[in-house]
Protein backbone atom coordinates (compact mmCIF):
# COMPACT_ATOMS: atom_id res chain seq x y z
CA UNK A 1 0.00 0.00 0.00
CA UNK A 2 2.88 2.11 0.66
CA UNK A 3 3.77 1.91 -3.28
CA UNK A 4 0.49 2.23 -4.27
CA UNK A 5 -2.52 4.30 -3.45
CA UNK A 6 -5.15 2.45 -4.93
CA UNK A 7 -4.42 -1.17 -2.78
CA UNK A 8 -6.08 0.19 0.17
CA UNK A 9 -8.89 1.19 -1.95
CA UNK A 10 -8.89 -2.26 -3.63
CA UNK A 11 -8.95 -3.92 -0.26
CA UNK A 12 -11.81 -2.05 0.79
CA UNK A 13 -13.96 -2.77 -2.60
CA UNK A 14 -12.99 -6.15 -2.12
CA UNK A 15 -14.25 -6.79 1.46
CA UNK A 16 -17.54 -4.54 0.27
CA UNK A 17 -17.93 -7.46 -2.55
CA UNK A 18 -17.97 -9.88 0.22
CA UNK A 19 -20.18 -8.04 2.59
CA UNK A 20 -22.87 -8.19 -0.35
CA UNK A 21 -22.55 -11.85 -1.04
CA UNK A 22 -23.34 -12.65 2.42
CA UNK A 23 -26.43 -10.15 2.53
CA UNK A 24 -27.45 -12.14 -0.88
CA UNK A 25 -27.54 -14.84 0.81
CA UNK A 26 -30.53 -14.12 3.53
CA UNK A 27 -33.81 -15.37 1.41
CA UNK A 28 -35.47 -12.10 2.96
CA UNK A 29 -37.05 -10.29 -0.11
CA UNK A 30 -37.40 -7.50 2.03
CA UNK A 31 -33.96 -5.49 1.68
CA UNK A 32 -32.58 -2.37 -0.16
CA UNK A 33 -29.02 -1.77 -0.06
CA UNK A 34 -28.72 2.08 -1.10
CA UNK A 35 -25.01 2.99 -1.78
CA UNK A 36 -23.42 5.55 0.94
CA UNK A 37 -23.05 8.09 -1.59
CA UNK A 38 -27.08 8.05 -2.60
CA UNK A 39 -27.66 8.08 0.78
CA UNK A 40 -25.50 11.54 1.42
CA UNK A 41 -26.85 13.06 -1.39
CA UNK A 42 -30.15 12.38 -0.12
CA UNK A 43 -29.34 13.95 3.38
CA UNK A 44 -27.64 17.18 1.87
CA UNK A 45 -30.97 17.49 -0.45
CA UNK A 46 -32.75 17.61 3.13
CA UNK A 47 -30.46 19.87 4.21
CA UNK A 48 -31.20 22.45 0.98
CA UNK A 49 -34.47 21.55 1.90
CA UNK A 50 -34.90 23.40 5.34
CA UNK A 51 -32.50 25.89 4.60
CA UNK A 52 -35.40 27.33 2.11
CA UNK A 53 -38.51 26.79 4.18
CA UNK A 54 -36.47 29.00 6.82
CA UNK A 55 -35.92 31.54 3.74
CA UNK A 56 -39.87 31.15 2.80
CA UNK A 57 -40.99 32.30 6.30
């Protein structure tokens, strides 16, 4: 990792991979996996969200 920046970043993908098979796994139907990055986008959109109903008033 020391020689190269992107083996941390490949170790990390790589245990995510795993993570995914295992939640595959469970026969529950019931499950949505929403990638961290929707799910900050979605929170900053709340964010923008108050900030003009504050602005409204």
């Amino acid at each position: 990792m020391a020689k190269n920046a992107q083996a941390a970043e490949f170790l990390l993908i790589k245990e995510r991979i795993v993570a995914f098979n295992e939640m595959a796994k469970n026969p529950s139907k019931d499950k949505i996996i929403i990638p961290y990055e929707t799910s900050e986008f979605i929170g900053g959109l709340s964010v923008i969200k108050d900030f003009l109903r504050k602005n409204e008033k």
